[in-house]
Structure formats: structure tokens, C-alpha cells
PDB file of N, CA and C in Angstrom:
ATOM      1  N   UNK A   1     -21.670 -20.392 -14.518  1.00  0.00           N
ATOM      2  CA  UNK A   1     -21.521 -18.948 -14.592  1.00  0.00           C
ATOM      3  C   UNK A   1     -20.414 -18.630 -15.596  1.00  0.00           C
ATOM      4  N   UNK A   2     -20.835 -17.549 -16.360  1.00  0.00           N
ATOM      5  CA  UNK A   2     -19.530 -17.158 -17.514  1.00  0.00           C
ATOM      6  C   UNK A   2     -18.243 -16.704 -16.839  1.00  0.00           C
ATOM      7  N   UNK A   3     -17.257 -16.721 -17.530  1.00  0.00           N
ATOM      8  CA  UNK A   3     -15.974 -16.025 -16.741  1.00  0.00           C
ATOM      9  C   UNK A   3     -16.578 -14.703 -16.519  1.00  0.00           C
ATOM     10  N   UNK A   4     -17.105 -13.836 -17.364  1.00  0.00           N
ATOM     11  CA  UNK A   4     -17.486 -12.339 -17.248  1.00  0.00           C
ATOM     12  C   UNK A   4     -17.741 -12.068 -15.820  1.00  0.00           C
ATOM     13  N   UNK A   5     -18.910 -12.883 -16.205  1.00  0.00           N
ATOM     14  CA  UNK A   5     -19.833 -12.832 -14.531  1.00  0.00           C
ATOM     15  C   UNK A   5     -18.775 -13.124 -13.411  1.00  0.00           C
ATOM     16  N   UNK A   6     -18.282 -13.742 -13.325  1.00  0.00           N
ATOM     17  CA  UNK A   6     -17.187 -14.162 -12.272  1.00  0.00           C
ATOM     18  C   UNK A   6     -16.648 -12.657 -12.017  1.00  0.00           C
ATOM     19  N   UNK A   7     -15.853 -12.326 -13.206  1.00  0.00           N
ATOM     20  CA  UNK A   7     -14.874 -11.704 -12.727  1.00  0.00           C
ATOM     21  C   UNK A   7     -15.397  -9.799 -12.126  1.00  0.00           C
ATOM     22  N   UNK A   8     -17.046  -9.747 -12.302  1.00  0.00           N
ATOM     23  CA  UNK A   8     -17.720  -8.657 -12.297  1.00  0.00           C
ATOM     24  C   UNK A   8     -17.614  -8.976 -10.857  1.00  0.00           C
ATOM     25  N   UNK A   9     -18.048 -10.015 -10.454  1.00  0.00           N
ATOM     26  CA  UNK A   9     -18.240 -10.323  -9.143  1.00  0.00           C
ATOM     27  C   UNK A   9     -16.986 -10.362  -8.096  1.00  0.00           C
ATOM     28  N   UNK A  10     -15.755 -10.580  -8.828  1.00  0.00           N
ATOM     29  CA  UNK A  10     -14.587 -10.202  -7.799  1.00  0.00           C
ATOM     30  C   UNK A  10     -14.268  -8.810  -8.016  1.00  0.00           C
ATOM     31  N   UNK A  11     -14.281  -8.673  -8.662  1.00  0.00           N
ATOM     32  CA  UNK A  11     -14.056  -6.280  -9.001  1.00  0.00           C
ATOM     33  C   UNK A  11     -15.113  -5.766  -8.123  1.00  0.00           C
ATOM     34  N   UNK A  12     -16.005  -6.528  -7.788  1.00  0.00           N
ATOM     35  CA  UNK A  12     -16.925  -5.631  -7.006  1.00  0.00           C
ATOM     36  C   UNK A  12     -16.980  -5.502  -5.015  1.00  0.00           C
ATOM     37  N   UNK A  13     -15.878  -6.830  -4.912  1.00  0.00           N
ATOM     38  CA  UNK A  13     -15.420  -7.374  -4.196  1.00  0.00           C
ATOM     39  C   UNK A  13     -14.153  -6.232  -3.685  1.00  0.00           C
ATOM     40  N   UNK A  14     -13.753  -5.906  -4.502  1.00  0.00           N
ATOM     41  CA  UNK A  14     -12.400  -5.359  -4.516  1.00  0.00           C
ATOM     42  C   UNK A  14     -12.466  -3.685  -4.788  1.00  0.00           C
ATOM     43  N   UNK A  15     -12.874  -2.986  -3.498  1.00  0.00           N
ATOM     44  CA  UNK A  15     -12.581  -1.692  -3.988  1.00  0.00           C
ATOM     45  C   UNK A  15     -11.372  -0.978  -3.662  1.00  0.00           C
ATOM     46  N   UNK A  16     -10.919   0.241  -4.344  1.00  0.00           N
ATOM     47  CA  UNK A  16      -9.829   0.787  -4.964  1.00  0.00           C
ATOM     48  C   UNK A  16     -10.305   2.182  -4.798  1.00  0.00           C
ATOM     49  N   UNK A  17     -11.315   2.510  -4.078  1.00  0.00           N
ATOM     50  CA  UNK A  17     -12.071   4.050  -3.983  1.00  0.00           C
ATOM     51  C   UNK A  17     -11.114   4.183  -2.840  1.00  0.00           C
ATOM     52  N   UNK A  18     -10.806   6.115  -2.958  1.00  0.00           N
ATOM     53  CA  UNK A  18      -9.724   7.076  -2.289  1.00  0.00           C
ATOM     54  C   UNK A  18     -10.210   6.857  -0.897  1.00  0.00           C
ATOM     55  N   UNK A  19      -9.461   6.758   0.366  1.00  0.00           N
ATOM     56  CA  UNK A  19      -9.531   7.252   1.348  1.00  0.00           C
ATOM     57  C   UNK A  19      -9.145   8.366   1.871  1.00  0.00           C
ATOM     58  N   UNK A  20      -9.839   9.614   2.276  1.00  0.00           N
ATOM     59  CA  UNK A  20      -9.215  10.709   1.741  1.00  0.00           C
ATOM     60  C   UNK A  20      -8.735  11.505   3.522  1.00  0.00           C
ATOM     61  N   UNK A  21      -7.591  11.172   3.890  1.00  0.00           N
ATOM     62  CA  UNK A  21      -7.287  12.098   5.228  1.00  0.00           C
ATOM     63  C   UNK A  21      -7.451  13.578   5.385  1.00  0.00           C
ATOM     64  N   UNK A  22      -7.836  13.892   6.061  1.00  0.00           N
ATOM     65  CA  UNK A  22      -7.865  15.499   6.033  1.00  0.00           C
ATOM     66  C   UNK A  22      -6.551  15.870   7.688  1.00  0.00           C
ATOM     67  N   UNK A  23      -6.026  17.163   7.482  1.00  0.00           N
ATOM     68  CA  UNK A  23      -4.955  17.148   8.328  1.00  0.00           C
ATOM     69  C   UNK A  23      -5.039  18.582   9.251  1.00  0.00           C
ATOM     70  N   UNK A  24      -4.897  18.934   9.922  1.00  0.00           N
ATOM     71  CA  UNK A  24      -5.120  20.150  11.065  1.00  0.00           C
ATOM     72  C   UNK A  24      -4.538  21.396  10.003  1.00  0.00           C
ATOM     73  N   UNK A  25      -3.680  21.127   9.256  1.00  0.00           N
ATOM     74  CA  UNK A  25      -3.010  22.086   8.665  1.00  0.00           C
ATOM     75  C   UNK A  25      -4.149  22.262   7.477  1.00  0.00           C
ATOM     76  N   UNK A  26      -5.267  21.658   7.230  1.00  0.00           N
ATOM     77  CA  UNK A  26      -5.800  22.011   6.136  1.00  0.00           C
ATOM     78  C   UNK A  26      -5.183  21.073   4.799  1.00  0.00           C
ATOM     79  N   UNK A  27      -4.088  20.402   4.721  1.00  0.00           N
ATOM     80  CA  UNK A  27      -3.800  19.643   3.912  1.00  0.00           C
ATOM     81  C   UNK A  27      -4.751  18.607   3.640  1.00  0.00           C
ATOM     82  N   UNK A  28      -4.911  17.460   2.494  1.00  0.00           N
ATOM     83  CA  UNK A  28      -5.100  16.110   2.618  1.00  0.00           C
ATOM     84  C   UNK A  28      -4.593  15.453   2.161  1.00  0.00           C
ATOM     85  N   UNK A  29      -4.556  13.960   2.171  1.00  0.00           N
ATOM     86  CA  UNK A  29      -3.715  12.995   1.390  1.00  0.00           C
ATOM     87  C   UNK A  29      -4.836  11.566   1.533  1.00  0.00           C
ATOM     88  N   UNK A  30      -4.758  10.653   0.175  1.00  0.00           N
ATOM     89  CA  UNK A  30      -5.678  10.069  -0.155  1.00  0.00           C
ATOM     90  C   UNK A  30      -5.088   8.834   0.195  1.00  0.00           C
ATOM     91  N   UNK A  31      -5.480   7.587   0.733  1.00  0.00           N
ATOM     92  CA  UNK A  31      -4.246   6.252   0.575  1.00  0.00           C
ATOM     93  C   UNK A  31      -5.171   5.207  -0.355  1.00  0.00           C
ATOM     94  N   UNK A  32      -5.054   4.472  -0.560  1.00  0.00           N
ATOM     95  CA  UNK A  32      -5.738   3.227  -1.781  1.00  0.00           C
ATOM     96  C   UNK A  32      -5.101   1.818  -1.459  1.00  0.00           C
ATOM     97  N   UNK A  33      -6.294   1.136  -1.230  1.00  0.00           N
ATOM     98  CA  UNK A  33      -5.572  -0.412  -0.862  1.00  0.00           C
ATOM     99  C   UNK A  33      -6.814  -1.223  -1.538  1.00  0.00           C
ATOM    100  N   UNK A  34      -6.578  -2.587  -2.098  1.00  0.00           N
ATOM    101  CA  UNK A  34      -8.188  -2.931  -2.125  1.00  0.00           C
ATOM    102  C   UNK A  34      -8.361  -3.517  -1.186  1.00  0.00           C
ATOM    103  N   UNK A  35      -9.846  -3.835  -1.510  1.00  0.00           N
ATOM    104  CA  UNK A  35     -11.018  -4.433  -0.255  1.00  0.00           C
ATOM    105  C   UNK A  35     -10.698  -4.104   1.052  1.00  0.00           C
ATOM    106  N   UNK A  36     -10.275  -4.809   2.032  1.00  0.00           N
ATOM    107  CA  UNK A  36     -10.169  -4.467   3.446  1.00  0.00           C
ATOM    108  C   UNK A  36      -8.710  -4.539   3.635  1.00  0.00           C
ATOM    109  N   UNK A  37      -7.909  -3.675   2.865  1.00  0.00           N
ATOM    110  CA  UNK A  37      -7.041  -3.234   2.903  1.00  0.00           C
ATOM    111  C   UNK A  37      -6.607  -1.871   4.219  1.00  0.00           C
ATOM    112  N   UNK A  38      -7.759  -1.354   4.836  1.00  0.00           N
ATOM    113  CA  UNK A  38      -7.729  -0.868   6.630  1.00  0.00           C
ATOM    114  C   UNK A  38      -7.571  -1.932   7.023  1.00  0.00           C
ATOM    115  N   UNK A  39      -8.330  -2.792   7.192  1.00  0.00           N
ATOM    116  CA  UNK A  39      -8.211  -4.023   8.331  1.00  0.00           C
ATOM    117  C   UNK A  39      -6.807  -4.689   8.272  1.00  0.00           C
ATOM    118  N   UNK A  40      -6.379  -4.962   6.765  1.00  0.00           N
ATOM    119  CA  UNK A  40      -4.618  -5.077   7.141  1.00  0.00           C
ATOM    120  C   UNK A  40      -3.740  -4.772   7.443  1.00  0.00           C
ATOM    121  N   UNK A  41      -4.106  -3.141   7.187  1.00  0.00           N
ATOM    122  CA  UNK A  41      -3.183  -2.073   8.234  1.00  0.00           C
ATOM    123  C   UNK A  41      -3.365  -2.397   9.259  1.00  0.00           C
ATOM    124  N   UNK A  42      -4.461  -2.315  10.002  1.00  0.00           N
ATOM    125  CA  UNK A  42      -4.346  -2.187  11.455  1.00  0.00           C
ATOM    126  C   UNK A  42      -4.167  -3.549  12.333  1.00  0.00           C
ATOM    127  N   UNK A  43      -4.685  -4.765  11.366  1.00  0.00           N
ATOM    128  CA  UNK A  43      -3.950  -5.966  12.131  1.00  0.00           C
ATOM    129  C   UNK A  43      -2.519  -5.742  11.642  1.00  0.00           C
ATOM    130  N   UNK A  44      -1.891  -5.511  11.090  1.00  0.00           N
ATOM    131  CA  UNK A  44      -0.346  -5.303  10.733  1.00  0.00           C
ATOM    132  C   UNK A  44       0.085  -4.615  11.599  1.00  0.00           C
ATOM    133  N   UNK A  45      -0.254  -3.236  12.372  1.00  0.00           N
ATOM    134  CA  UNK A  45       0.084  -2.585  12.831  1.00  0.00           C
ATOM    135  C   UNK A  45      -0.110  -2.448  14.587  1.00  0.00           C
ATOM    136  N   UNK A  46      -1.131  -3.279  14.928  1.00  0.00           N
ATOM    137  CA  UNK A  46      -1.081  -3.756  16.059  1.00  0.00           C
ATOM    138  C   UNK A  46      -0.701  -4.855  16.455  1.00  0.00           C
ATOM    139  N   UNK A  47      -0.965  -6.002  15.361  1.00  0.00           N
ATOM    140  CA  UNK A  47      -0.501  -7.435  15.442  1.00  0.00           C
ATOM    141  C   UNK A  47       1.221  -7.485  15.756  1.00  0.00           C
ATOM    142  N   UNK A  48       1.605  -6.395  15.150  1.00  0.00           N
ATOM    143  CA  UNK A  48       2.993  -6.742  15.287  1.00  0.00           C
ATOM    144  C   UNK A  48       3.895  -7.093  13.934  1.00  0.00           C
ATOM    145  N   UNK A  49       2.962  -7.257  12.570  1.00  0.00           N
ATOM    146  CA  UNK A  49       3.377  -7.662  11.758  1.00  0.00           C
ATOM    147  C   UNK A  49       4.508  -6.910  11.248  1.00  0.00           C
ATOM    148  N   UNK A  50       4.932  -7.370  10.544  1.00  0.00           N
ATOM    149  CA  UNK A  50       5.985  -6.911   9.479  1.00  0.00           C
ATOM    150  C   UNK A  50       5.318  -5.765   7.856  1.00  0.00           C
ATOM    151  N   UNK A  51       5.514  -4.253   8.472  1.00  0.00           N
ATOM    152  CA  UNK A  51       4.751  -3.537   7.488  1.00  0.00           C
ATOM    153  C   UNK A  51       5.828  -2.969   6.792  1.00  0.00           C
ATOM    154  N   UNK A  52       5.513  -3.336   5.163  1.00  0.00           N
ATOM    155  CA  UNK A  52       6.314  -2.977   4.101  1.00  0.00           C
ATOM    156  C   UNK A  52       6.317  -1.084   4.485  1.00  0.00           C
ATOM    157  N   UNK A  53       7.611  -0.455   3.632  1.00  0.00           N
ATOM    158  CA  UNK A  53       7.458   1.271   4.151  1.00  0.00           C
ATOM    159  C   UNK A  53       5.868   1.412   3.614  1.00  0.00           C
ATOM    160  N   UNK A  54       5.500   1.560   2.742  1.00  0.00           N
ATOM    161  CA  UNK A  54       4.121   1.597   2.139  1.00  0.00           C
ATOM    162  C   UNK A  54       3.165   1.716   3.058  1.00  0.00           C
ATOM    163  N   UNK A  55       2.866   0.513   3.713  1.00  0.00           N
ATOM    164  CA  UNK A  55       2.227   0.571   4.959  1.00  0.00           C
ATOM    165  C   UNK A  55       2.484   1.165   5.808  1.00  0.00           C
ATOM    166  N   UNK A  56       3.171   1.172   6.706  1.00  0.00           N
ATOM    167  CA  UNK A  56       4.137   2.124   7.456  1.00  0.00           C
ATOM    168  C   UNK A  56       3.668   3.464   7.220  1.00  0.00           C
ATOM    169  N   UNK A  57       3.706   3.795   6.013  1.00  0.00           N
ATOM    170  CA  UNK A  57       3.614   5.725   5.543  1.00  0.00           C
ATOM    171  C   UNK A  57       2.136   5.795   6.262  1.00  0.00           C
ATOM    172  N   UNK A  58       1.611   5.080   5.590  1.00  0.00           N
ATOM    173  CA  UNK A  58       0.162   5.112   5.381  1.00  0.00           C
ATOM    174  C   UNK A  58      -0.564   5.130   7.072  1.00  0.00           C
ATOM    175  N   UNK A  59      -0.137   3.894   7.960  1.00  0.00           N
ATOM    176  CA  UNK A  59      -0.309   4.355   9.427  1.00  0.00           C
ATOM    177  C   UNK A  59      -0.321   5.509  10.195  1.00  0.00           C
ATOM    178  N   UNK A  60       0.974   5.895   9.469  1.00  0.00           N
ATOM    179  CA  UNK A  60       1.719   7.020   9.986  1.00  0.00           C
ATOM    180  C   UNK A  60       0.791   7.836   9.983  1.00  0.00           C
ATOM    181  N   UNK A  61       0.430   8.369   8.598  1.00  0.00           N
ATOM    182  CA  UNK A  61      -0.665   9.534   8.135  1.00  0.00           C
ATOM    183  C   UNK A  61      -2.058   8.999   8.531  1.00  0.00           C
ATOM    184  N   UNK A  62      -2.378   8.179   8.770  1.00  0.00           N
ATOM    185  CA  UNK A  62      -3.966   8.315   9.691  1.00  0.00           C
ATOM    186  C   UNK A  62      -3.531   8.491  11.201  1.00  0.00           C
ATOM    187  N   UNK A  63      -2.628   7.930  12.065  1.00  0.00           N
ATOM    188  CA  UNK A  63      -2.346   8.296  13.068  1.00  0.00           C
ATOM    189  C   UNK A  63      -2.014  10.105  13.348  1.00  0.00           C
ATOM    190  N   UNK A  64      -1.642  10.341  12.059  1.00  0.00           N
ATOM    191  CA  UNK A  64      -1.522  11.860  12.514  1.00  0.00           C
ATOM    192  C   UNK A  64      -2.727  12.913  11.733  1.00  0.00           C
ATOM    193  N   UNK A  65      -3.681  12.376  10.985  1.00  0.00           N
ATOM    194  CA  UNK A  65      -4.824  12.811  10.283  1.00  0.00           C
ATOM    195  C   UNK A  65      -5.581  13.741  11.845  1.00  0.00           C
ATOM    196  N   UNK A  66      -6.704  14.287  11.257  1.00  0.00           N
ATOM    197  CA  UNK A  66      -7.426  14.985  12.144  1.00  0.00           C
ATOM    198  C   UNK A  66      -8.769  14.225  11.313  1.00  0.00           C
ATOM    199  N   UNK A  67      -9.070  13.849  10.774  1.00  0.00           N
ATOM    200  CA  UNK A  67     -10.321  13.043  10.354  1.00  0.00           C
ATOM    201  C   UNK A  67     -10.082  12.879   9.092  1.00  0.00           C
ATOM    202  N   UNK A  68     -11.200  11.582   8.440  1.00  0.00           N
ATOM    203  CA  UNK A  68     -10.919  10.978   7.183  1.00  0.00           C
ATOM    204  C   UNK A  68     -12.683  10.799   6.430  1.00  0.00           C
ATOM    205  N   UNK A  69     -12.181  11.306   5.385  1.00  0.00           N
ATOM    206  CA  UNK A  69     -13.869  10.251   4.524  1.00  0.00           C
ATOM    207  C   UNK A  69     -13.649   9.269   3.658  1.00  0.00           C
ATOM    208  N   UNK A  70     -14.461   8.170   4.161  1.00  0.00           N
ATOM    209  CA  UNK A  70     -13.953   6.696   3.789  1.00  0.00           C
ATOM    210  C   UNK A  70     -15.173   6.179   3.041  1.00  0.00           C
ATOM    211  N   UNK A  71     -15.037   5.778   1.892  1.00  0.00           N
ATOM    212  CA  UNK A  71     -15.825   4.849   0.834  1.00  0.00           C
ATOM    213  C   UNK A  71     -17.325   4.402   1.651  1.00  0.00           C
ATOM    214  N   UNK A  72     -18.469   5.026   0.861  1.00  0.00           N
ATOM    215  CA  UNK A  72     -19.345   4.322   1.676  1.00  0.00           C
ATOM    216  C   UNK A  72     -19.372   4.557   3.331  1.00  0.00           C
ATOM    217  N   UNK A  73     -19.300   5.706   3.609  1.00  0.00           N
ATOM    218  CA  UNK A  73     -19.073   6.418   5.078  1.00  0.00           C
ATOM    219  C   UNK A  73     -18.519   5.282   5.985  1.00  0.00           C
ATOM    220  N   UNK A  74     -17.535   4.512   5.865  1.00  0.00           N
ATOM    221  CA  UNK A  74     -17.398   3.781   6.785  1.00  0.00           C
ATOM    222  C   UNK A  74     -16.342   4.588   7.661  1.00  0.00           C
ATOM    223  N   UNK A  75     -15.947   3.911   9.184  1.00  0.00           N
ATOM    224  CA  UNK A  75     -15.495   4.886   9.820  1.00  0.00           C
ATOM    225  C   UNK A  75     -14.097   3.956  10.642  1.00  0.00           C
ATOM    226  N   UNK A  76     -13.654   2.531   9.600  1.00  0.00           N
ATOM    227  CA  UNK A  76     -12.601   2.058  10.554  1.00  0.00           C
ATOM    228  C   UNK A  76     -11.425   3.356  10.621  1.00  0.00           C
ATOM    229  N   UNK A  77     -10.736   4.113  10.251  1.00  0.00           N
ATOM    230  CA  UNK A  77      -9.758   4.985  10.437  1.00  0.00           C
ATOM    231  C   UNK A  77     -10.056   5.354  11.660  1.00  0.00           C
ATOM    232  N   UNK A  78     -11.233   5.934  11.794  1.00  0.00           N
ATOM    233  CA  UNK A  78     -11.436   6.098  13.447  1.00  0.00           C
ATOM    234  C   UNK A  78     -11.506   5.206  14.821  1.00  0.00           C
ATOM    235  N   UNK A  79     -11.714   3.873  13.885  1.00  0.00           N
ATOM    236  CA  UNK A  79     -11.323   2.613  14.821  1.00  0.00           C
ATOM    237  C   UNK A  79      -9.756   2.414  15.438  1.00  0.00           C
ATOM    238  N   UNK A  80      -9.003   2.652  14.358  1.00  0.00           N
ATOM    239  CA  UNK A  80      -7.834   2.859  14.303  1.00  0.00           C
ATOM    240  C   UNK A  80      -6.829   3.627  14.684  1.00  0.00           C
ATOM    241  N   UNK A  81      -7.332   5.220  14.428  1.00  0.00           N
ATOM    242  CA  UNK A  81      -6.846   6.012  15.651  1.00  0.00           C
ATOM    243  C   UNK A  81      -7.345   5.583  17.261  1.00  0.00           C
ATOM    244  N   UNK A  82      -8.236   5.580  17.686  1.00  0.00           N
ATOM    245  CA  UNK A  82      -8.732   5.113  18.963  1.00  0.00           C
ATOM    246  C   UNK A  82      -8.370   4.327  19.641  1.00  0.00           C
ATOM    247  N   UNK A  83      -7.759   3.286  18.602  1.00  0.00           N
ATOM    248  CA  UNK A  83      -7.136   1.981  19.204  1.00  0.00           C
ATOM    249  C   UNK A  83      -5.710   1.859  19.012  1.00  0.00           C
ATOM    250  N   UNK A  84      -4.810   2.439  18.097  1.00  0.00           N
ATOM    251  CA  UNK A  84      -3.692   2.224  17.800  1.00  0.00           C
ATOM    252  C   UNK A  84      -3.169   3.788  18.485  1.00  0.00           C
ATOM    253  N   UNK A  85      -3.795   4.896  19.074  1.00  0.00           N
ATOM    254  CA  UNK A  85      -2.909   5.714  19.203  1.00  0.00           C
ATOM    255  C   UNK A  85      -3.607   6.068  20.965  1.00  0.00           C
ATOM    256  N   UNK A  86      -3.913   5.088  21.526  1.00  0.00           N
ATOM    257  CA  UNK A  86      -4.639   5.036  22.436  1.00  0.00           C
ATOM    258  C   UNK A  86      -3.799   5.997  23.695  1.00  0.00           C
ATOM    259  N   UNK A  87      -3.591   5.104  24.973  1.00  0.00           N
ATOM    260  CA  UNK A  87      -3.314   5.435  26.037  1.00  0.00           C
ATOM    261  C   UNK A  87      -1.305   5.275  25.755  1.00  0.00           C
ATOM    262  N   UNK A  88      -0.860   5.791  26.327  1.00  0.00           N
ATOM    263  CA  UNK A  88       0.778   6.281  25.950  1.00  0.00           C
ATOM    264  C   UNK A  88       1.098   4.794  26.805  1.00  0.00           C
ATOM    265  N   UNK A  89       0.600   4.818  27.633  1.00  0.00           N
ATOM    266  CA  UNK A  89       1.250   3.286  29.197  1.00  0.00           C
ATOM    267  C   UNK A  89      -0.144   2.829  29.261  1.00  0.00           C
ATOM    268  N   UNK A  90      -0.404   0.910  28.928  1.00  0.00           N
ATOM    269  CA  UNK A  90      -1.242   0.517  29.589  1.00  0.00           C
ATOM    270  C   UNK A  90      -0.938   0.357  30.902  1.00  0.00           C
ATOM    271  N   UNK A  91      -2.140   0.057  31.532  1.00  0.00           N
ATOM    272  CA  UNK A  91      -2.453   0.488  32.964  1.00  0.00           C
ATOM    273  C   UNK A  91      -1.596  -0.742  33.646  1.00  0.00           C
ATOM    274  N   UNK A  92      -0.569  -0.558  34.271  1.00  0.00           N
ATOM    275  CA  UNK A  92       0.204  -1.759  35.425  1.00  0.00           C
ATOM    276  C   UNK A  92       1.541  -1.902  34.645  1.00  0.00           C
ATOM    277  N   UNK A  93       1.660  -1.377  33.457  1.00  0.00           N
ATOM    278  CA  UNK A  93       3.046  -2.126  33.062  1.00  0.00           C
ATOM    279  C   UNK A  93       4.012  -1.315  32.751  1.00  0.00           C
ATOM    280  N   UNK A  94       3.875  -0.289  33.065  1.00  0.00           N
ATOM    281  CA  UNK A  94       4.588   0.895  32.608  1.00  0.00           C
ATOM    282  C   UNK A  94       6.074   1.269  31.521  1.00  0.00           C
ATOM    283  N   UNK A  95       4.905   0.275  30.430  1.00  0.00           N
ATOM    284  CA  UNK A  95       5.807   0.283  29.449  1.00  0.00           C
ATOM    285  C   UNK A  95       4.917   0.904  28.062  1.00  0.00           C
ATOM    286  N   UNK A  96       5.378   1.288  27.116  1.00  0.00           N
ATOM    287  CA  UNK A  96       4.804   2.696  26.341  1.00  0.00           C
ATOM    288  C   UNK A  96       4.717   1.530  24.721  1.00  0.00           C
ATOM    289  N   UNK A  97       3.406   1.760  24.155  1.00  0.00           N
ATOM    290  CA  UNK A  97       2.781   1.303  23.046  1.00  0.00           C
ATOM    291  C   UNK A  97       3.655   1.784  22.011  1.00  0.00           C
ATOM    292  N   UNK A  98       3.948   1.078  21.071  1.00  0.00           N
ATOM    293  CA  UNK A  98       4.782   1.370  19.947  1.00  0.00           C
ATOM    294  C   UNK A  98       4.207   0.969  18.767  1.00  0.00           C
ATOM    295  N   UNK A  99       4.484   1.285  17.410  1.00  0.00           N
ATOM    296  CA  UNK A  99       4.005   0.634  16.614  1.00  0.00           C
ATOM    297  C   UNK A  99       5.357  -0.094  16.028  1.00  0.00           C
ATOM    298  N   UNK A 100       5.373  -0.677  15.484  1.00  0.00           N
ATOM    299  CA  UNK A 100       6.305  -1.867  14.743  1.00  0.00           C
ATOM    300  C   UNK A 100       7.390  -1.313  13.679  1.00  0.00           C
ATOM    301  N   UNK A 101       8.735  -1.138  13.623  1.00  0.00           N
ATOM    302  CA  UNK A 101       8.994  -0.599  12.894  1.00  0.00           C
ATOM    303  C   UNK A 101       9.540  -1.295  11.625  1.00  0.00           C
TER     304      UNK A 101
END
């Protein structure tokens, strides 16, 4: 395979299209990561990891979004609110979900 071809084939791999939040106030704000750049937020952000401010912002503003349109209608942001901004106390431990600072 030529380098060309190769490298058509990792750019295509790698998208860079807007995720665009929309906010109760009528505002929006767009975030950009490539490829499964959600999925590293949110294992970062539930895992416990260590999130650069960057990341961090970016949590922040889908956790406080009112809905998002995502590349190719996909709908992890809503995975993400659901799961990362869930119940305040899981059930028996009465200790309160945080995200990582």
C-alpha cells in the first residue's frame, strides 16, 4: 500500500468534526477531540484519571449542557450525562459521586 493510501486511511480514522452543546440559556459551545476522544473523557472522568484543565472544562460543559449534536448522530454525551451526573449517593454508602479534580 502507498504511504498516501495509508495515511487517507488514518485521517479517516481520526475525526475532528464539532461537537456542538446546546445550553438552557440558549447559548452553545462546540468541544473537538479526535476519534473517540468522548470515550476518553468519560473513562477519565469516571475512571478517576488524571484530567488535564482542557478536559476538565470540557466535562464540565456537557455535564451542564441541556443537549448536544454529535458527528454522525451519535449520542455518547448522553451516555455521559446519565452516567457521570447520575444519582447524588449510591444506594448503601452514603457517600456523594464526585468527579476528579
Amino acid at each position: 500500500m502507498r504511504l498516501d493510501a495509508r495515511l487517507r486511511k488514518l485521517e479517516a480514522r481520526v475525526s475532528w468534526d464539532p461537537i456542538v452543546l446546546y445550553f438552557a440559556d440558549g447559548s452553545t459551545r462546540e468541544i473537538r477531540g479526535p476519534g473517540d476522544y468522548l470515550l476518553e473523557l468519560f473513562a477519565g472522568a469516571f475512571g478517576g484519571a488524571n484530567l488535564s484543565p482542557r478536559q476538565a472544562e470540557h466535562v464540565d460543559l456537557i455535564l451542564r449542557c441541556a443537549h448536544a449534536e454529535e458527528p454522525g448522530g451519535a449520542r455518547m454525551v448522553e451516555v455521559m450525562k446519565a452516567l457521570l451526573d447520575g444519582p447524588a449517593e449510591p444506594k448503601g454508602t452514603g457517600a456523594k459521586m464526585a468527579l476528579p479534580q
